[in-house]
C-alpha atoms as a PDB file:
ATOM      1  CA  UNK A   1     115.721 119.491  91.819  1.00  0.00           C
ATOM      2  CA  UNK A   2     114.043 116.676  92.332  1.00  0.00           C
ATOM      3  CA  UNK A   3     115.780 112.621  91.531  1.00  0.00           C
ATOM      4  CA  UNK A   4     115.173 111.320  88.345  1.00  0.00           C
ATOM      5  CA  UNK A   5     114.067 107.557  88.162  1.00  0.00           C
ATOM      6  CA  UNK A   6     113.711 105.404  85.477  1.00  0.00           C
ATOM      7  CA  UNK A   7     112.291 101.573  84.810  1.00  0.00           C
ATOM      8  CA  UNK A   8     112.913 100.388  81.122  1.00  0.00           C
ATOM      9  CA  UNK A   9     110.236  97.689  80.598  1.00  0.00           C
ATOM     10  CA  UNK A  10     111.230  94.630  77.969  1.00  0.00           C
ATOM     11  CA  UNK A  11     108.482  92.925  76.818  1.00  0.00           C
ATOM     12  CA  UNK A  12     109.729  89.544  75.528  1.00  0.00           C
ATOM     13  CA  UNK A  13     106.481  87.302  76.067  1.00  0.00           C
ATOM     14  CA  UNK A  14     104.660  86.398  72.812  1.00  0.00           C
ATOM     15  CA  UNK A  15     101.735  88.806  73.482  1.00  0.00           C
ATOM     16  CA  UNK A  16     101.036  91.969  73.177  1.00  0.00           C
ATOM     17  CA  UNK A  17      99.993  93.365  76.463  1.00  0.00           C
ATOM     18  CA  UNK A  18     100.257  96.807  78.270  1.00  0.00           C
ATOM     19  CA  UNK A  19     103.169  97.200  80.698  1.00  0.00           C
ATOM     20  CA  UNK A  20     101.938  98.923  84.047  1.00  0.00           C
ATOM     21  CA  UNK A  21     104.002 100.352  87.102  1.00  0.00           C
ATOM     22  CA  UNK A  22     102.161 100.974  90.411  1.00  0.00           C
ATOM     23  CA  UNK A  23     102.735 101.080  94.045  1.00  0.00           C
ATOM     24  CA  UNK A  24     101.018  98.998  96.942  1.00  0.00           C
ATOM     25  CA  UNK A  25      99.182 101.030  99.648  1.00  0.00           C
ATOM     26  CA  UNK A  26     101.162  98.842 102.499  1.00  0.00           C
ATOM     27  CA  UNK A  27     101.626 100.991 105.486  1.00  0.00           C
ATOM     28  CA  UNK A  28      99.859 104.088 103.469  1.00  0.00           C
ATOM     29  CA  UNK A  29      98.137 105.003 106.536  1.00  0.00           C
ATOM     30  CA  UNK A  30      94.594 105.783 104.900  1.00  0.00           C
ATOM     31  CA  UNK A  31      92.401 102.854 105.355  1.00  0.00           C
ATOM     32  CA  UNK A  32      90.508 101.380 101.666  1.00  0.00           C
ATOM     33  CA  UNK A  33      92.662 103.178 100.028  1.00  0.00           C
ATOM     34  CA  UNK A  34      92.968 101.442  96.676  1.00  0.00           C
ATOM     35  CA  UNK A  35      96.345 101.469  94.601  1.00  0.00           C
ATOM     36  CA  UNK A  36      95.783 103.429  90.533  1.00  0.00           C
ATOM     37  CA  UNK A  37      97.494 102.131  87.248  1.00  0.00           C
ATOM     38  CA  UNK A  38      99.939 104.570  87.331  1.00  0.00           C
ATOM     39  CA  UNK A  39     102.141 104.465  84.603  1.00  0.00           C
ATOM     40  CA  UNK A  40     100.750 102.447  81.271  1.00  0.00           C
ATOM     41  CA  UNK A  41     102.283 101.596  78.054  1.00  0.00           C
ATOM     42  CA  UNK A  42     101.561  99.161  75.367  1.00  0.00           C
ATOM     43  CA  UNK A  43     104.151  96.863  74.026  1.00  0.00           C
ATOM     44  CA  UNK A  44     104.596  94.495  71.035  1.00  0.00           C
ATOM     45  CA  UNK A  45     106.389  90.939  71.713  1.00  0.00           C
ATOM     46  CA  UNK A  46     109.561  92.210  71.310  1.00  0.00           C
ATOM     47  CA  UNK A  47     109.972  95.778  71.977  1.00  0.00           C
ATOM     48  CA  UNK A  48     110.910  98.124  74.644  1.00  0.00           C
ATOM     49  CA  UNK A  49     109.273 100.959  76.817  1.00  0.00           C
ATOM     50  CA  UNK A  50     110.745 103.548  79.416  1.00  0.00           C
ATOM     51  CA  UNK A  51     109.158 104.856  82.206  1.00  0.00           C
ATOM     52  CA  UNK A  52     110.541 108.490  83.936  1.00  0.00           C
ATOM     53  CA  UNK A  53     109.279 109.759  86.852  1.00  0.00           C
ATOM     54  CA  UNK A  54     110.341 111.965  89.521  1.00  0.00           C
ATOM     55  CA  UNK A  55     109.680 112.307  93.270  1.00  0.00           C
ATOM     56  CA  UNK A  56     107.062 115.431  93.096  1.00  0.00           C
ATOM     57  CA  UNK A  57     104.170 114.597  94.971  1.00  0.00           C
ATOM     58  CA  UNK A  58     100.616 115.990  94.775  1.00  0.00           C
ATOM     59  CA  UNK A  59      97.040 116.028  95.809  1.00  0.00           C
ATOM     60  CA  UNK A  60      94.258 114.719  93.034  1.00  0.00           C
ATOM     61  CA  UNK A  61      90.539 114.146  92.984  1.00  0.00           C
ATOM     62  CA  UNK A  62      87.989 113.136  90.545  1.00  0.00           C
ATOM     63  CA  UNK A  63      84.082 113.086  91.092  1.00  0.00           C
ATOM     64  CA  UNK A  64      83.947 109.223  89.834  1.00  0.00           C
ATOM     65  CA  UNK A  65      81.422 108.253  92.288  1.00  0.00           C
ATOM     66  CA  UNK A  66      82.092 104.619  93.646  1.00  0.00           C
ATOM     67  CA  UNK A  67      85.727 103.678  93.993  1.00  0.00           C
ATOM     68  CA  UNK A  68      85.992 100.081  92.936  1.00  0.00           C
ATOM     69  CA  UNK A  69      88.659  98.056  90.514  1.00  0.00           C
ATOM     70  CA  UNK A  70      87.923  98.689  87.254  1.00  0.00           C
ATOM     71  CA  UNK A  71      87.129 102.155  87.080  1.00  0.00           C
ATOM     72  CA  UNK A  72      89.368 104.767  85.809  1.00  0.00           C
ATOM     73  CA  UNK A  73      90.462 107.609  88.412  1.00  0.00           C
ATOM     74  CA  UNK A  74      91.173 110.956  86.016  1.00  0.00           C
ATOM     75  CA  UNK A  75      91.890 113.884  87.994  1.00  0.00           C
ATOM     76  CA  UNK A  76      90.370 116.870  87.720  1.00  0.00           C
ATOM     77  CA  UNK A  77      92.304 118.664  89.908  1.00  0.00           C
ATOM     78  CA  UNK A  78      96.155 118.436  90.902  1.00  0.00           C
ATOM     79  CA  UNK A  79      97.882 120.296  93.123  1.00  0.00           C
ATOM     80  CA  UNK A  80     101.393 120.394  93.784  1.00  0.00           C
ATOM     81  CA  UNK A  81     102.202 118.787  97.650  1.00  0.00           C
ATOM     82  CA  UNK A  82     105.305 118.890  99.666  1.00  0.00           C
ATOM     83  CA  UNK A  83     105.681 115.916 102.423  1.00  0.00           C
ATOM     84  CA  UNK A  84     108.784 117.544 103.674  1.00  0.00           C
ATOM     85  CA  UNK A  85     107.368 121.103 103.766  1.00  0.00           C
ATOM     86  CA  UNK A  86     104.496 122.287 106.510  1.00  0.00           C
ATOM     87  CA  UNK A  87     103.087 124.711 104.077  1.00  0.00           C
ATOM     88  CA  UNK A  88     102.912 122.021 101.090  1.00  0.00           C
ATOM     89  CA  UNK A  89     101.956 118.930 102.561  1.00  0.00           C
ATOM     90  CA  UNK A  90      97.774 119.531 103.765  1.00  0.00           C
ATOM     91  CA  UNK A  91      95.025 120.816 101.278  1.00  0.00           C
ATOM     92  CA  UNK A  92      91.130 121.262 101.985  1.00  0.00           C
ATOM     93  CA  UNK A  93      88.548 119.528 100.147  1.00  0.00           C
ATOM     94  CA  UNK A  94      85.495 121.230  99.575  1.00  0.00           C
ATOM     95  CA  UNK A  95      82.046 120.982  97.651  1.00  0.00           C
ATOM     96  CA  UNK A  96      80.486 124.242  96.868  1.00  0.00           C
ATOM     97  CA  UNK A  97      77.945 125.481  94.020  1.00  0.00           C
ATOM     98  CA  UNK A  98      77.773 122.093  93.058  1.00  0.00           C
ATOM     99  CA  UNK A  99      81.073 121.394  92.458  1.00  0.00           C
ATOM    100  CA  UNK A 100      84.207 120.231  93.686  1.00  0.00           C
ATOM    101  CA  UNK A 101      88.108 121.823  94.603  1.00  0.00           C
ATOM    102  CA  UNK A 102      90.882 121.907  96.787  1.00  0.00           C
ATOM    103  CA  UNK A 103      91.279 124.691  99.124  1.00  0.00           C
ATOM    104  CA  UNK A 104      94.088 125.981 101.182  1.00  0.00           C
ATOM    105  CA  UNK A 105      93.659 125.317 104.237  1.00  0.00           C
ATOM    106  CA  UNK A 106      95.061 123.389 107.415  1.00  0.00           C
ATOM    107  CA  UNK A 107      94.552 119.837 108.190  1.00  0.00           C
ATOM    108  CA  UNK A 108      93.160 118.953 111.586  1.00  0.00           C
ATOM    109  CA  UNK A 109      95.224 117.923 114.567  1.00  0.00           C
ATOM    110  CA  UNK A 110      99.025 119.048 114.335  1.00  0.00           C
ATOM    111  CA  UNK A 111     100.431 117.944 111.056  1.00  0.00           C
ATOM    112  CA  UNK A 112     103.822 116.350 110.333  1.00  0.00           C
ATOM    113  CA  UNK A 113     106.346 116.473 107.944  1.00  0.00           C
ATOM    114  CA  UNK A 114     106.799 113.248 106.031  1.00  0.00           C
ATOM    115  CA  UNK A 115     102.888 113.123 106.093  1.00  0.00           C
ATOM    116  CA  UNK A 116     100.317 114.605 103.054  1.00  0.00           C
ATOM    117  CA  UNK A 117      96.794 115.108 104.299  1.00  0.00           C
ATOM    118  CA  UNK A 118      93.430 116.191 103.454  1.00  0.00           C
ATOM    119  CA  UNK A 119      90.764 117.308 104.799  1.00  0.00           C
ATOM    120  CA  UNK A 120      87.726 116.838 103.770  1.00  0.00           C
ATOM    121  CA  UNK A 121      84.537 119.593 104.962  1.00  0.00           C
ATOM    122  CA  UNK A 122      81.555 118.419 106.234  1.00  0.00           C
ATOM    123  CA  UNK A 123      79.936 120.227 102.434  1.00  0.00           C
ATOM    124  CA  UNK A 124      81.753 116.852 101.106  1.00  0.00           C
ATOM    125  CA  UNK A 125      78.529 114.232  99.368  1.00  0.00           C
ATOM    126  CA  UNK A 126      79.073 110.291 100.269  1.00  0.00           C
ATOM    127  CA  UNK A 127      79.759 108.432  96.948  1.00  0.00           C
ATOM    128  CA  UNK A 128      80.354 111.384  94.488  1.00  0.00           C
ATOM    129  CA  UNK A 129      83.992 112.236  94.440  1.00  0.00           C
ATOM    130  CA  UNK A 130      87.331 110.110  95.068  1.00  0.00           C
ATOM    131  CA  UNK A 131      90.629 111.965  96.288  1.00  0.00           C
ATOM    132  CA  UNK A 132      94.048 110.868  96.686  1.00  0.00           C
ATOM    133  CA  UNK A 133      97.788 112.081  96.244  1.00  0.00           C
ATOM    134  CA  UNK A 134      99.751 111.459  92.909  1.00  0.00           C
ATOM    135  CA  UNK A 135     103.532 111.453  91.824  1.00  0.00           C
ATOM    136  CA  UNK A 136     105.023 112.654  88.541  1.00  0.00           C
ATOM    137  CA  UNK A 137     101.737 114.076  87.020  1.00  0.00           C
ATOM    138  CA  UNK A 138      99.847 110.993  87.742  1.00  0.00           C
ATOM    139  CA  UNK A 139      97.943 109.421  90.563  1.00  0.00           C
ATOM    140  CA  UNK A 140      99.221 106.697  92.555  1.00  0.00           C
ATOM    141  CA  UNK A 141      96.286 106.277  95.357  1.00  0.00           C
ATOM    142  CA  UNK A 142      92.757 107.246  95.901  1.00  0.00           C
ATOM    143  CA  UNK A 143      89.876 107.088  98.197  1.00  0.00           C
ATOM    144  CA  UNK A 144      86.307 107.486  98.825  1.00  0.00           C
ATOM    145  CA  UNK A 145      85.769 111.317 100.005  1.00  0.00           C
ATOM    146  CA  UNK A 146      83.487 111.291 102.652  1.00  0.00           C
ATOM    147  CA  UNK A 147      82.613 114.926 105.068  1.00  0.00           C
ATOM    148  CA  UNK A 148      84.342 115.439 107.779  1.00  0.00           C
ATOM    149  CA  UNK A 149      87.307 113.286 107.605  1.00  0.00           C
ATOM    150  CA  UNK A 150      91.121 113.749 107.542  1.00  0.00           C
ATOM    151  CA  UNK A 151      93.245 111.856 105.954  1.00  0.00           C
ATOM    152  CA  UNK A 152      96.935 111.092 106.260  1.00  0.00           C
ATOM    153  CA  UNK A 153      98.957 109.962 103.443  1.00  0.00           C
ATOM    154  CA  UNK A 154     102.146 108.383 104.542  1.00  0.00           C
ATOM    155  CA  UNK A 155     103.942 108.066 101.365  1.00  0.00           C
ATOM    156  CA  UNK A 156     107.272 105.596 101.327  1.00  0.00           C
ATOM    157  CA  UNK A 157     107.242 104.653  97.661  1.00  0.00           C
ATOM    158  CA  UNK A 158     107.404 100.595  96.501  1.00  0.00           C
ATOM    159  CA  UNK A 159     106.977 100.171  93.122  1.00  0.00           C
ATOM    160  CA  UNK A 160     105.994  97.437  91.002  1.00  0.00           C
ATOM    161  CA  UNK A 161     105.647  96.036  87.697  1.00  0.00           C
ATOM    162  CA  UNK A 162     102.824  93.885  86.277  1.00  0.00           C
ATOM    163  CA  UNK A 163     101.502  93.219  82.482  1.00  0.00           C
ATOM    164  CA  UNK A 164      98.148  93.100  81.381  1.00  0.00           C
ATOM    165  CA  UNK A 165      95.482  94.754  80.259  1.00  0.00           C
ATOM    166  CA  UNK A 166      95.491  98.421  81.587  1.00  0.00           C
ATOM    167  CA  UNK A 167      93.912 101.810  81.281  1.00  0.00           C
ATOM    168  CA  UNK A 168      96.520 104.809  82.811  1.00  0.00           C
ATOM    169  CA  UNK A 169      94.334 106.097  86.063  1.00  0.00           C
ATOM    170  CA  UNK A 170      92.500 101.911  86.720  1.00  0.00           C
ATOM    171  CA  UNK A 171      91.954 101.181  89.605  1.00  0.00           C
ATOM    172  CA  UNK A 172      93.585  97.987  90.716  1.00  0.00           C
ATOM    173  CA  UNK A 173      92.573  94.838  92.883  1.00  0.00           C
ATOM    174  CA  UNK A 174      96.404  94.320  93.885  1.00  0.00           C
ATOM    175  CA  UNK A 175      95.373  91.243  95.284  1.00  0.00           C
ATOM    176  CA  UNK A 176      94.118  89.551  91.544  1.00  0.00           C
ATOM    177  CA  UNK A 177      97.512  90.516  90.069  1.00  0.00           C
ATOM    178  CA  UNK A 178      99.853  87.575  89.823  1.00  0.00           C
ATOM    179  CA  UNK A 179     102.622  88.376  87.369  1.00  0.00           C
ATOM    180  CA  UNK A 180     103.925  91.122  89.303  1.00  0.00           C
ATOM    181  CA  UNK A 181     107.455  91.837  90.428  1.00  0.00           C
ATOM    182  CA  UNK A 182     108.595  94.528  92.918  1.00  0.00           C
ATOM    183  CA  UNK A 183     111.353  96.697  91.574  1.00  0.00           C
ATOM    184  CA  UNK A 184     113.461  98.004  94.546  1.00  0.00           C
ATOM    185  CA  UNK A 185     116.158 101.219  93.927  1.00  0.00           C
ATOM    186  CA  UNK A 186     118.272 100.384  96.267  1.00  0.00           C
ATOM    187  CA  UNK A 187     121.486 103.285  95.852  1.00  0.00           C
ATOM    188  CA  UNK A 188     120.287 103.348  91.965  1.00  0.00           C
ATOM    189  CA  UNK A 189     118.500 104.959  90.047  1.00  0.00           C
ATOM    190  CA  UNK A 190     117.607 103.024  87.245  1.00  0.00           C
ATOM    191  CA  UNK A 191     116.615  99.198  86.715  1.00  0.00           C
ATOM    192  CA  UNK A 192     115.484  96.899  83.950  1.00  0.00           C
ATOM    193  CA  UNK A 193     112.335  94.521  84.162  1.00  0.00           C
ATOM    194  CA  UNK A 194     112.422  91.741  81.896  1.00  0.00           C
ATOM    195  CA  UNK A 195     109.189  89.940  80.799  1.00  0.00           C
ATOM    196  CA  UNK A 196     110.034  86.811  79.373  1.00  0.00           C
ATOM    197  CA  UNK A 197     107.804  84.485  77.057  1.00  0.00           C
ATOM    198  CA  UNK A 198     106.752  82.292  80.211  1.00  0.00           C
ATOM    199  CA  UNK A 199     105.616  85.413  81.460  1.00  0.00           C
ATOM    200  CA  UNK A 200     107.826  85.408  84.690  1.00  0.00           C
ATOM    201  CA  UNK A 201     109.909  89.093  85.415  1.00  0.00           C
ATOM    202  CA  UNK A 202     113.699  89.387  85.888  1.00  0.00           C
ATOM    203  CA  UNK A 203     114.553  92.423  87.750  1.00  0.00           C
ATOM    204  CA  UNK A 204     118.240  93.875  87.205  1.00  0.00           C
ATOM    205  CA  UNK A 205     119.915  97.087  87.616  1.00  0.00           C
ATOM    206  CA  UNK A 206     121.010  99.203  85.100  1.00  0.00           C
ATOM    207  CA  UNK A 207     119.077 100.718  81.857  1.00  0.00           C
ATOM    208  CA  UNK A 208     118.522  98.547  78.840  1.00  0.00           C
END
């Protein structure tokens, strides 16, 4: 069973903003890959939110033509992934009939574990469909599909907390955010994030 992880989120700035938890595609392996909202919440001055997640990968895609911040990655397609098993961790992506899915299927080359990849078939349109790998039910990083590519997902999870204005699936230019604070679980499993009302984060261990 997989480790249960938890950030409880405490908005005490004097607006009402959405809370937002993502990861950074540092290291990620698969160039212009671009980093999703992944888990959003509103929050009233005052008040509290919880986010749960677990370590239960997957691969997603959505046919949202051009990948660029600001638009909203909804997947229309997850499949359960495996980095640690050889018969989990690679998917096929495929356009047929005018539409798009995941096949089984090998990745090219000899795959590792501790990687996720896709493949993408030379059937695969430039500019019509993004695909990337989730976590939890919701995904984390995406890129522009393109034929006859593989990628390889690296995934070593850093996570991060920001406030703002957010839509669950956005996705982000990590490089505009500036009230962000990286939350490290170092031998825990849960940890606080504290907005305060000069809008600078306090990051402790512990649940709220």
């Amino acid at each position: 069973m997989s480790t249960n992880y938890s950030l409880t989120v405490v908005n005490n700035s004097t607006q009402y903003q959405d809370l937002c938890v993502y990861q950074k595609a540092v290291d990620l392996g698969v160039p212009d890959a671009m980093s999703l909202a992944w888990l959003t919440a509103p929050a009233w001055p005052g008040t509290t939110v919880r986010f749960n997640w677990t370590l239960d990968y997957s691969f997603v895609w959505s046919q949202n033509g051009s990948l660029q911040p600001g638009v909203t990655f909804q997947a229309q397609q997850t499949v359960p992934a495996d980095p640690d098993n050889l018969n989990n961790n690679q998917v096929q992506f495929d356009f047929r009939d005018g539409a798009f899915r995941f096949v089984p299927g090998s990745a090219a080359g000899t795959p590792e574990l501790g990687n996720l990849y896709i493949r993408e078939l030379s059937t695969i349109p430039n500019a019509s469909a993004t695909v990337g790998i989730g976590m939890s039910n919701a995904g984390v990083f995406a890129v522009q599909a393109q034929p006859n590519m593989n990628l390889v997902f690296r995934p070593h999870p850093e996570y991060w907390v920001t406030a703002g204005t957010f839509q669950p699936g956005e996705v982000l230019d990590v490089e505009q955010i500036t009230n962000e604070a990286p939350v490290p679980y170092d031998g825990t499993f849960d940890m606080v994030a504290t907005l305060d009302s000069t809008n600078l984060w306090k990051i402790t261990t512990g649940s709220a």
